[in-house]
C-alpha atoms as a PDB file:
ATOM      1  CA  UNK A   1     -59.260  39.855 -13.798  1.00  0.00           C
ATOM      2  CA  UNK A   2     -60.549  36.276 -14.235  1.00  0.00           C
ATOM      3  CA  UNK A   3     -60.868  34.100 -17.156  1.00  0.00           C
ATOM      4  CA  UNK A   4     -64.502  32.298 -17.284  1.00  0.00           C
ATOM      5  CA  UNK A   5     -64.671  29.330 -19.171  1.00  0.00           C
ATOM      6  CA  UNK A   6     -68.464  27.527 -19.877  1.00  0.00           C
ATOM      7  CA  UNK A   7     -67.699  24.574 -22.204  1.00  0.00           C
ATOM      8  CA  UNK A   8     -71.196  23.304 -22.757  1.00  0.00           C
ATOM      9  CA  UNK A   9     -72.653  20.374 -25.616  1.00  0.00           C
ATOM     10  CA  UNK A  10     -72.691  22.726 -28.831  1.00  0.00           C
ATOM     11  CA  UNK A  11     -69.790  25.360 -27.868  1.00  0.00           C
ATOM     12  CA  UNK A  12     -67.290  27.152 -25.637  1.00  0.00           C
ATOM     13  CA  UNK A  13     -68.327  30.608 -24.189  1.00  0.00           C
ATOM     14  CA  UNK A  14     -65.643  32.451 -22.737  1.00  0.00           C
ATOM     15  CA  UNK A  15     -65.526  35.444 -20.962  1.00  0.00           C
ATOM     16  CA  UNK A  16     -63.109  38.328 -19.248  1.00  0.00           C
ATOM     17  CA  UNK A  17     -64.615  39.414 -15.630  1.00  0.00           C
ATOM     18  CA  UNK A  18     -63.218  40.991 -12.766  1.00  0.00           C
ATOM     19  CA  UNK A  19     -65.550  42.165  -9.911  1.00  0.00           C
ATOM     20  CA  UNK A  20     -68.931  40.499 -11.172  1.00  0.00           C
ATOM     21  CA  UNK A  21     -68.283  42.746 -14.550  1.00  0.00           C
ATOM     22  CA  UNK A  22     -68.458  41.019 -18.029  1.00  0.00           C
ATOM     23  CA  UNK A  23     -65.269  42.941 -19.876  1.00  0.00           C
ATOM     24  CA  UNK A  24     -65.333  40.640 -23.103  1.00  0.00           C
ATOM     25  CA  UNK A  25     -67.296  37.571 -24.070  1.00  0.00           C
ATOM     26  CA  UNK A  26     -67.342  35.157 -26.876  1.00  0.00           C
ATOM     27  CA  UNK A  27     -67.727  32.091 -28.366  1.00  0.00           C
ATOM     28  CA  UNK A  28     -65.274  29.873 -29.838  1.00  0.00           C
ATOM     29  CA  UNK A  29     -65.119  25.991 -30.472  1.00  0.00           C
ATOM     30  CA  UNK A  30     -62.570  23.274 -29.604  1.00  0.00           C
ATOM     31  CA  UNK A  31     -60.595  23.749 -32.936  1.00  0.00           C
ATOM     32  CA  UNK A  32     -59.971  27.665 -32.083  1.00  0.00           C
ATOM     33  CA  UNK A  33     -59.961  27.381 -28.140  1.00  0.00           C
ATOM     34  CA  UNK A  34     -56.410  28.188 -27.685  1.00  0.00           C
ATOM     35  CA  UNK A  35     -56.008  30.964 -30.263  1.00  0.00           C
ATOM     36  CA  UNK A  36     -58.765  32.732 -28.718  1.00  0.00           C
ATOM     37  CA  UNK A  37     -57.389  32.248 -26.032  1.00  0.00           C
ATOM     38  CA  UNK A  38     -54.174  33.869 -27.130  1.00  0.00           C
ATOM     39  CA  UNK A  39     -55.895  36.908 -28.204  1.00  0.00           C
ATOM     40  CA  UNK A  40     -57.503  37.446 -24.872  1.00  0.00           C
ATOM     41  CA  UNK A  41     -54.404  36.776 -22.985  1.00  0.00           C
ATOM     42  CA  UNK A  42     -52.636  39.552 -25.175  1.00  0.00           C
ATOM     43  CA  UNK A  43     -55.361  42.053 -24.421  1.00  0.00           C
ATOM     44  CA  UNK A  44     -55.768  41.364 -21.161  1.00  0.00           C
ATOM     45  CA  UNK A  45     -51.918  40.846 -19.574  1.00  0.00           C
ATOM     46  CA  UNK A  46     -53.252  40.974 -16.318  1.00  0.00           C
ATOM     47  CA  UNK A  47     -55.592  37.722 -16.740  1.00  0.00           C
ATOM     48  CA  UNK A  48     -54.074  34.945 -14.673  1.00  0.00           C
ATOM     49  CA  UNK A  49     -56.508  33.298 -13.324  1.00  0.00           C
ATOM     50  CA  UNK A  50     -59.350  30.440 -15.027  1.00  0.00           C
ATOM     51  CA  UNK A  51     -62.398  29.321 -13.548  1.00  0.00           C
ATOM     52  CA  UNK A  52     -64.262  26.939 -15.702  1.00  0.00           C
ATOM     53  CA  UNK A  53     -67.367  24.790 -16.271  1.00  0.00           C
ATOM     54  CA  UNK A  54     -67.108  21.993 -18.293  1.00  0.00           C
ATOM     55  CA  UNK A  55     -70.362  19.715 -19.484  1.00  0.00           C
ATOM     56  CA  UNK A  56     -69.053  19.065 -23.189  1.00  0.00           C
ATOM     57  CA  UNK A  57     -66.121  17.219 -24.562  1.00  0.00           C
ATOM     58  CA  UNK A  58     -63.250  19.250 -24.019  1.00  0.00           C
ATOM     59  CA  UNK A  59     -59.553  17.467 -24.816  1.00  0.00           C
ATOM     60  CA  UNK A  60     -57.042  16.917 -22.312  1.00  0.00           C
ATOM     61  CA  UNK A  61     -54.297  18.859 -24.215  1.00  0.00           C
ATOM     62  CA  UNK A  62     -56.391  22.330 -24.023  1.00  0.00           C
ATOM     63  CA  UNK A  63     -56.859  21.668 -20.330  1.00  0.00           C
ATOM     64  CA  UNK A  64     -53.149  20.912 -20.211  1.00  0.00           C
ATOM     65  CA  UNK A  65     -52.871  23.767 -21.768  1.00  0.00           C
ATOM     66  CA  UNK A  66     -54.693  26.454 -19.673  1.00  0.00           C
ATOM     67  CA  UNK A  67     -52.811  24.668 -16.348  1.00  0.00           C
ATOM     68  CA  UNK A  68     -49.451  25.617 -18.287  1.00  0.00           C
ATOM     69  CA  UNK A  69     -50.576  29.177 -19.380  1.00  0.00           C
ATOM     70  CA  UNK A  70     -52.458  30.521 -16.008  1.00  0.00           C
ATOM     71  CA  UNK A  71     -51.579  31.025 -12.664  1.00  0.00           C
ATOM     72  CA  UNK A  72     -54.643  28.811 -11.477  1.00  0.00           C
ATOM     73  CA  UNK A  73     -57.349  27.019 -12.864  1.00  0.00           C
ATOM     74  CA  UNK A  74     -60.792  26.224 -10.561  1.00  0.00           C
ATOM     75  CA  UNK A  75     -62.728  23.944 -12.098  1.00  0.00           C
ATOM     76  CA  UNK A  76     -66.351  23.764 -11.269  1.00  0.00           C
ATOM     77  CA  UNK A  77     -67.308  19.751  -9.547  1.00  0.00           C
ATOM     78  CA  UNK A  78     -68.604  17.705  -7.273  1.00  0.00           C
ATOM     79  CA  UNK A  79     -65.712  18.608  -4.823  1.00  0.00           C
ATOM     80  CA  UNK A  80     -65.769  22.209  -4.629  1.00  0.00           C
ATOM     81  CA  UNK A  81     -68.130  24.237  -1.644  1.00  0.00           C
ATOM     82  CA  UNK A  82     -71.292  25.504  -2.225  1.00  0.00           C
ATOM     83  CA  UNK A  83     -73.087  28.750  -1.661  1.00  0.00           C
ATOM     84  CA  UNK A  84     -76.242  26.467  -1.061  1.00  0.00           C
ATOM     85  CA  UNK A  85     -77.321  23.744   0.699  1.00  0.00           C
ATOM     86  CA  UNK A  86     -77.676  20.990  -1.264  1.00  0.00           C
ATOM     87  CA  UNK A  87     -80.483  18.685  -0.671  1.00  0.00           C
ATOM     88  CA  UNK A  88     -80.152  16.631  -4.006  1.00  0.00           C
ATOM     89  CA  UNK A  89     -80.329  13.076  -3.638  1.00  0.00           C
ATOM     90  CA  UNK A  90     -78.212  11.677  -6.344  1.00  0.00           C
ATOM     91  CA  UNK A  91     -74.771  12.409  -6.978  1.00  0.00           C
ATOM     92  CA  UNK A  92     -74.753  12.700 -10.520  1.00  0.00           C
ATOM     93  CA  UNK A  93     -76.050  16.706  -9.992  1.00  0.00           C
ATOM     94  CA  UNK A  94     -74.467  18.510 -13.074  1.00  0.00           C
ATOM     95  CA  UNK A  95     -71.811  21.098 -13.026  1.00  0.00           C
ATOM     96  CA  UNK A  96     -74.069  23.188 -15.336  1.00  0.00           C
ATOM     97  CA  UNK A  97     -76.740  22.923 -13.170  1.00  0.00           C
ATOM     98  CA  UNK A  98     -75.067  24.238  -9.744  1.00  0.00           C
ATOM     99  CA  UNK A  99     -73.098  27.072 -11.286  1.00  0.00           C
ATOM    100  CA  UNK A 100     -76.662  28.221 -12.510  1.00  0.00           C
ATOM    101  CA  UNK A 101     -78.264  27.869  -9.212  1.00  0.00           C
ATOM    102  CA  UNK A 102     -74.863  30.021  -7.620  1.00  0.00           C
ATOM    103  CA  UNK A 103     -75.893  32.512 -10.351  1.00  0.00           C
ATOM    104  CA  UNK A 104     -79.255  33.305  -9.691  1.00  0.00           C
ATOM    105  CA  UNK A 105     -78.159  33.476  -6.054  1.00  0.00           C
ATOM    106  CA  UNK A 106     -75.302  35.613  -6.700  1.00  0.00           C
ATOM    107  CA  UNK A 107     -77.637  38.692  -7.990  1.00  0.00           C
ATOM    108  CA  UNK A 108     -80.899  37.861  -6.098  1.00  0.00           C
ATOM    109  CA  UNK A 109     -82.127  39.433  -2.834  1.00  0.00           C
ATOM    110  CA  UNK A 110     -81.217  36.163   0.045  1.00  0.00           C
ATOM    111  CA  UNK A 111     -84.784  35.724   1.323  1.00  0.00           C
ATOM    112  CA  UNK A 112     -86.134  34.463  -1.950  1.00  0.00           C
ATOM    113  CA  UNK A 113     -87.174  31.013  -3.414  1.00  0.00           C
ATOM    114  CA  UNK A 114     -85.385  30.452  -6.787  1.00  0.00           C
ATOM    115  CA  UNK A 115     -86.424  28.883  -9.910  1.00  0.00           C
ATOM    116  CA  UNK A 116     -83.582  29.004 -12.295  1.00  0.00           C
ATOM    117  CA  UNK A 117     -84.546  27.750 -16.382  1.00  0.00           C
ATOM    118  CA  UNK A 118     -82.150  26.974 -18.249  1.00  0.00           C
ATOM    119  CA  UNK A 119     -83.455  26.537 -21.704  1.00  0.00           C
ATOM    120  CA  UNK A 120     -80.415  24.626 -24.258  1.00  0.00           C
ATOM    121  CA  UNK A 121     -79.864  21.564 -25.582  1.00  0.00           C
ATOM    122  CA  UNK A 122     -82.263  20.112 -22.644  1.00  0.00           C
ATOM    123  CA  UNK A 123     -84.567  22.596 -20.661  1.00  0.00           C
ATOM    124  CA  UNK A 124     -83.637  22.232 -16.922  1.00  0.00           C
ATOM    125  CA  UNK A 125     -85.252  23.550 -14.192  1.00  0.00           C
ATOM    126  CA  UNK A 126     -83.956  23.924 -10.853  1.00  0.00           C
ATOM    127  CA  UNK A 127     -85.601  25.172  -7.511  1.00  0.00           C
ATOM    128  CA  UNK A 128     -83.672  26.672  -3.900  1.00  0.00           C
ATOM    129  CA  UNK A 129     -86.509  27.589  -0.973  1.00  0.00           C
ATOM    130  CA  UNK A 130     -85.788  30.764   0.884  1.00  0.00           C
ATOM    131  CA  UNK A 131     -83.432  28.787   3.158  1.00  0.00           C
ATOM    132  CA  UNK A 132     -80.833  28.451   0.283  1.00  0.00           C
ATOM    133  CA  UNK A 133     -81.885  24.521   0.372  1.00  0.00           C
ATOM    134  CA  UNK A 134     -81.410  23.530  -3.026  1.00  0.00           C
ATOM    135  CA  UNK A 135     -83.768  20.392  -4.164  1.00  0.00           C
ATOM    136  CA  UNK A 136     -83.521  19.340  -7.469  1.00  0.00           C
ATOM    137  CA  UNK A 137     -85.842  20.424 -10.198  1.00  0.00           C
ATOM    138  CA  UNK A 138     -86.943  18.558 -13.713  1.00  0.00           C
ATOM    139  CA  UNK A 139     -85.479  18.057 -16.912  1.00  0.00           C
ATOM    140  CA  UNK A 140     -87.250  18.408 -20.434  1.00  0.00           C
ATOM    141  CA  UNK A 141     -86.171  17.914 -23.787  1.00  0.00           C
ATOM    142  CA  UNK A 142     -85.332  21.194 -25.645  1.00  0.00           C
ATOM    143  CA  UNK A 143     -86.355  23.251 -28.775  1.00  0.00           C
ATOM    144  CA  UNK A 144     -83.974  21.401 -30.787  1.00  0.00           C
ATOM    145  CA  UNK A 145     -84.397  18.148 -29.611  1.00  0.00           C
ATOM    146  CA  UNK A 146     -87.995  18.179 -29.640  1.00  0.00           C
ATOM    147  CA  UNK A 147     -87.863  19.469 -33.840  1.00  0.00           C
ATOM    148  CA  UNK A 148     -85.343  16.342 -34.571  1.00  0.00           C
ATOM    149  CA  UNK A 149     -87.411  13.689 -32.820  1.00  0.00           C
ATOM    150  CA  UNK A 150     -90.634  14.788 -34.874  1.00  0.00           C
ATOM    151  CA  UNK A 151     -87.899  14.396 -38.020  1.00  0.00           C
ATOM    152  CA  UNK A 152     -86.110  11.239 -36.598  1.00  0.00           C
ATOM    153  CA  UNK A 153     -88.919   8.949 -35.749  1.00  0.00           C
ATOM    154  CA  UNK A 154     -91.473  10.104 -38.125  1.00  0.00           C
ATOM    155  CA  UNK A 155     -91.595   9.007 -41.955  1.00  0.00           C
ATOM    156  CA  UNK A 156     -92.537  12.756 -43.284  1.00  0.00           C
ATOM    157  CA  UNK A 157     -91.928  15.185 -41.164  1.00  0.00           C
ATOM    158  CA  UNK A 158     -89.552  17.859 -42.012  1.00  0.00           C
ATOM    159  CA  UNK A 159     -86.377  18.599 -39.926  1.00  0.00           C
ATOM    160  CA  UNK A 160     -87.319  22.487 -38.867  1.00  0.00           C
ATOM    161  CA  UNK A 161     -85.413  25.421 -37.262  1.00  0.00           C
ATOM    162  CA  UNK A 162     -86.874  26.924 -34.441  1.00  0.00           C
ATOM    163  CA  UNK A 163     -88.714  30.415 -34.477  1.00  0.00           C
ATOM    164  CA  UNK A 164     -91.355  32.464 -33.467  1.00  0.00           C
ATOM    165  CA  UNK A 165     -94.964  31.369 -33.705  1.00  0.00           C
ATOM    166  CA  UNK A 166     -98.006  33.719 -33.732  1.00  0.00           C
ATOM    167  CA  UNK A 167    -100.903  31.717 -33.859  1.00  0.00           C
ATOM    168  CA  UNK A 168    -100.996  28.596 -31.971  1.00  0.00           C
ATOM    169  CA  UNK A 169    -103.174  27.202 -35.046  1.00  0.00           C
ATOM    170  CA  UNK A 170    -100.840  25.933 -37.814  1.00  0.00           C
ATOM    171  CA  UNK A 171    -102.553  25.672 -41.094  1.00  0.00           C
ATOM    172  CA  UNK A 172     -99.532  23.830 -43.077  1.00  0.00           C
ATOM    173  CA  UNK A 173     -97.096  20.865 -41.979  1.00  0.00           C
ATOM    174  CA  UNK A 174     -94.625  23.351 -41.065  1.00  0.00           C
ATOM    175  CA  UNK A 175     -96.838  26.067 -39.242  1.00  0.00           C
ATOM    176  CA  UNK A 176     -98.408  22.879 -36.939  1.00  0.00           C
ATOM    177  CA  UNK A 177     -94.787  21.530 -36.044  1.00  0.00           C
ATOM    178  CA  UNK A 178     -93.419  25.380 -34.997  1.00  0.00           C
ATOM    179  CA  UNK A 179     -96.965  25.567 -32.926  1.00  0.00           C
ATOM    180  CA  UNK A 180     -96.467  22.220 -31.497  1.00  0.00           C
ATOM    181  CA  UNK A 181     -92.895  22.464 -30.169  1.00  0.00           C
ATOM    182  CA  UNK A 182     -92.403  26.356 -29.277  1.00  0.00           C
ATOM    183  CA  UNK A 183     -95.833  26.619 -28.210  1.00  0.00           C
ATOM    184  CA  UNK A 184     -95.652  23.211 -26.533  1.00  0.00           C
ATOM    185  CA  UNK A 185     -92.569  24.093 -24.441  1.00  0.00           C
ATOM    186  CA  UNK A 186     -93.696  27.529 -23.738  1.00  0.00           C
ATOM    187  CA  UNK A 187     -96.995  25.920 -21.917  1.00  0.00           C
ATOM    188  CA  UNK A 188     -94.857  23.443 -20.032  1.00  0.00           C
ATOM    189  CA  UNK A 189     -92.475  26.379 -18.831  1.00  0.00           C
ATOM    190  CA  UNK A 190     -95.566  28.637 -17.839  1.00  0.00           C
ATOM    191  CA  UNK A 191     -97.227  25.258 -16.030  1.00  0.00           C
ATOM    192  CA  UNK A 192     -93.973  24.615 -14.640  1.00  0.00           C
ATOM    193  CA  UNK A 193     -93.694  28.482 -12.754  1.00  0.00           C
ATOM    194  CA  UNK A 194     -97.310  28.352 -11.685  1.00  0.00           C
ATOM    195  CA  UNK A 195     -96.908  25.187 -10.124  1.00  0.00           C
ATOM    196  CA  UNK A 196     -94.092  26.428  -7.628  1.00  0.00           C
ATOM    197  CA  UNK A 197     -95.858  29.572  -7.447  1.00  0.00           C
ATOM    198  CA  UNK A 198     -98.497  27.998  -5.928  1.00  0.00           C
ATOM    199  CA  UNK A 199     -96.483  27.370  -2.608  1.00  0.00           C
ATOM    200  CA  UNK A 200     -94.154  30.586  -3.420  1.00  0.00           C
ATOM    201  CA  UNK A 201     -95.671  33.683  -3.851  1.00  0.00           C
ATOM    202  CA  UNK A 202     -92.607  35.676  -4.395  1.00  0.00           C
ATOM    203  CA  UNK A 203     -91.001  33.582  -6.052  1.00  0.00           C
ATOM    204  CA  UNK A 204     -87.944  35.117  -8.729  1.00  0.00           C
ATOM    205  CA  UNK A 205     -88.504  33.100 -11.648  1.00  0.00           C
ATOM    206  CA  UNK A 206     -84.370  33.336 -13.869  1.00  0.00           C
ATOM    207  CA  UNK A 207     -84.988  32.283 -17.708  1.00  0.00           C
ATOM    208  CA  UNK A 208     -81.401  31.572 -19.576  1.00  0.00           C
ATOM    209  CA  UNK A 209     -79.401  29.600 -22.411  1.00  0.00           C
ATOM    210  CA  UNK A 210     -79.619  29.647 -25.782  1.00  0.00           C
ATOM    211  CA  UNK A 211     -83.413  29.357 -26.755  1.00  0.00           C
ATOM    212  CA  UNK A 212     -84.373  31.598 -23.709  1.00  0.00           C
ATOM    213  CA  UNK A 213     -84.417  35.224 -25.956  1.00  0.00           C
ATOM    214  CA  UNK A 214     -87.021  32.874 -28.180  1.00  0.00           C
ATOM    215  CA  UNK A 215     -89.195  31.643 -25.587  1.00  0.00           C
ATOM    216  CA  UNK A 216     -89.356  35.063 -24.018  1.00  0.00           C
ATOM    217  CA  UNK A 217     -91.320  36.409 -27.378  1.00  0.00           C
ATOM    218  CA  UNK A 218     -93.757  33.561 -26.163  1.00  0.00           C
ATOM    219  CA  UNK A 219     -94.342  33.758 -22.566  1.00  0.00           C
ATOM    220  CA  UNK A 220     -95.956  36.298 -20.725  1.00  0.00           C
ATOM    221  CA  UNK A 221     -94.739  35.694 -17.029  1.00  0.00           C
ATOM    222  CA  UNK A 222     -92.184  38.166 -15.098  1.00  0.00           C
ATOM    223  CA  UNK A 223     -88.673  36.920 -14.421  1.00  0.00           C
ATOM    224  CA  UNK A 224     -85.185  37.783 -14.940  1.00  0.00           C
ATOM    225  CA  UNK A 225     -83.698  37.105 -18.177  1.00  0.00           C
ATOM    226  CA  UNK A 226     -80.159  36.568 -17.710  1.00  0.00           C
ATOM    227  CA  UNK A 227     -77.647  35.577 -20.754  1.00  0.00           C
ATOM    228  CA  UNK A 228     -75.165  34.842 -18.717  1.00  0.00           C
ATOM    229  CA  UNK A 229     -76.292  33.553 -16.044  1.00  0.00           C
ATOM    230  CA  UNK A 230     -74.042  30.619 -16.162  1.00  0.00           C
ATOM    231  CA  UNK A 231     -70.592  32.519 -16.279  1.00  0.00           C
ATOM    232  CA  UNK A 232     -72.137  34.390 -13.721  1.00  0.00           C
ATOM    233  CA  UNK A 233     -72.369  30.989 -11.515  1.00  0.00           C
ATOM    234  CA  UNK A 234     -68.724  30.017 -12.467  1.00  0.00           C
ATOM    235  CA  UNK A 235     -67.693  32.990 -11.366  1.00  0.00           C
ATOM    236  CA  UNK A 236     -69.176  33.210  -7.840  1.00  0.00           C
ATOM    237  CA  UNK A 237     -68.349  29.912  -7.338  1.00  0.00           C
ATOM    238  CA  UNK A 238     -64.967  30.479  -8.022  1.00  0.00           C
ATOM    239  CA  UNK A 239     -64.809  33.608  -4.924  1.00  0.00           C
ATOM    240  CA  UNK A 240     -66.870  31.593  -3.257  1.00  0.00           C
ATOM    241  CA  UNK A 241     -64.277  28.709  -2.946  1.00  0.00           C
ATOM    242  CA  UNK A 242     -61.564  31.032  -2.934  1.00  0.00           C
ATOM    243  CA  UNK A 243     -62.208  33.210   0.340  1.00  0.00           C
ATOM    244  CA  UNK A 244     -63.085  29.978   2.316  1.00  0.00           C
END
């Protein structure tokens, strides 16, 4: 058993896995990291082993901490092997995004362009061609971003909470600014499939993150929806590295 650790902008998901299986999963902050941690370790003895993904601020001391407790610790960078072929031309590609992309290809058939959507803090989209070449994608502000601009750099506007929108006609304040910025990203997401569809017929579309279970209320196209995709990623990254 394995100890999968995705430490993204807003919180820490951690989960148990062995064999591609999800035992135990769970959230937990920077404050209660190594408590949790503590609790797992006690109900899972055999856990000695930490793969982890890490796009947030985490503290050197609960790193230190995790190299003290476990065997070994793989951490997910720009140094590791990939399962792809990585065609990206900058070099400032984000851990987040290639553990997704190793995701997606970890439990998709091999002969099939990818579009991976990761829809958080920032929606991300990222694209591999049926020869595993990995190019980039696009990123796009998210839900919650696109609520507190309206709020931040308008005189009136409310600050709102994301949620589900029936009709894309609002008929108050609040109504109009749900229909503008669920609906709104929900048209750029379906633009953004058709588009690669266009020169991908079979494309396998993977929605995640934590707005995707909204968005999915609002769009009508087939794809996988996969809640953990990302500690899927870590994961196979992790064997991946480890059997070279």
């Amino acid at each position: 058993m394995i100890l999968v650790i995705d430490i993204g902008n807003t919180s820490i998901k951690v989960a148990v896995m062995d064999k591609g299986n999800i035992y135990k999963v769970f959230r937990t902050d920077n404050d209660g990291f190594k408590s949790s941690i503590q609790k797992t370790t006690k109900q899972y003895p055999t856990v000695e082993e930490v793969a982890i993904c890490n796009v947030g601020s985490f503290p050197d001391d609960l790193m230190n901490h995790l190299r003290t407790t476990f065997k070994t610790v793989f951490e997910v960078n720009n140094s590791i092997k990939l399962p792809f072929n990585n065609r990206y031309q900058s070099l400032t590609l984000g851990n987040d995004r290639v553990a997704l992309v190793a995701g997606a290809l970890s439990i998709t058939s091999k002969n099939s362009a990818l579009l991976v959507i990761d829809a958080g803090t920032c929606v991300t989209y990222d694209y591999v061609d049926q020869k595993q070449n990995y190019y980039g994608g696009a990123i796009s502000p998210g839900l919650r971003l696109r609520y507190e601009s309206l709020h931040n750099f308008t005189a009136n506007l409310p600050l709102l909470h994301s949620e589900h929108v029936v009709n894309i006609t609002g008929n108050t304040t609040q109504t109009s600014i749900h229909s503008g910025v669920v609906n709104g990203l929900s048209q750029e997401i379906k633009g953004v499939i058709k588009q690669y569809k266009k020169s991908n017929k079979n494309l396998e579309v993977f929605i995640t993150g934590g707005d995707s279970e909204l968005l999915i209320k609002q769009l009508k196209n087939r794809f996988f929806a996969t809640p953990f995709l990302m500690l899927h990623g870590i994961h196979y990254l992790y064997l991946f590295n480890k059997n070279l």
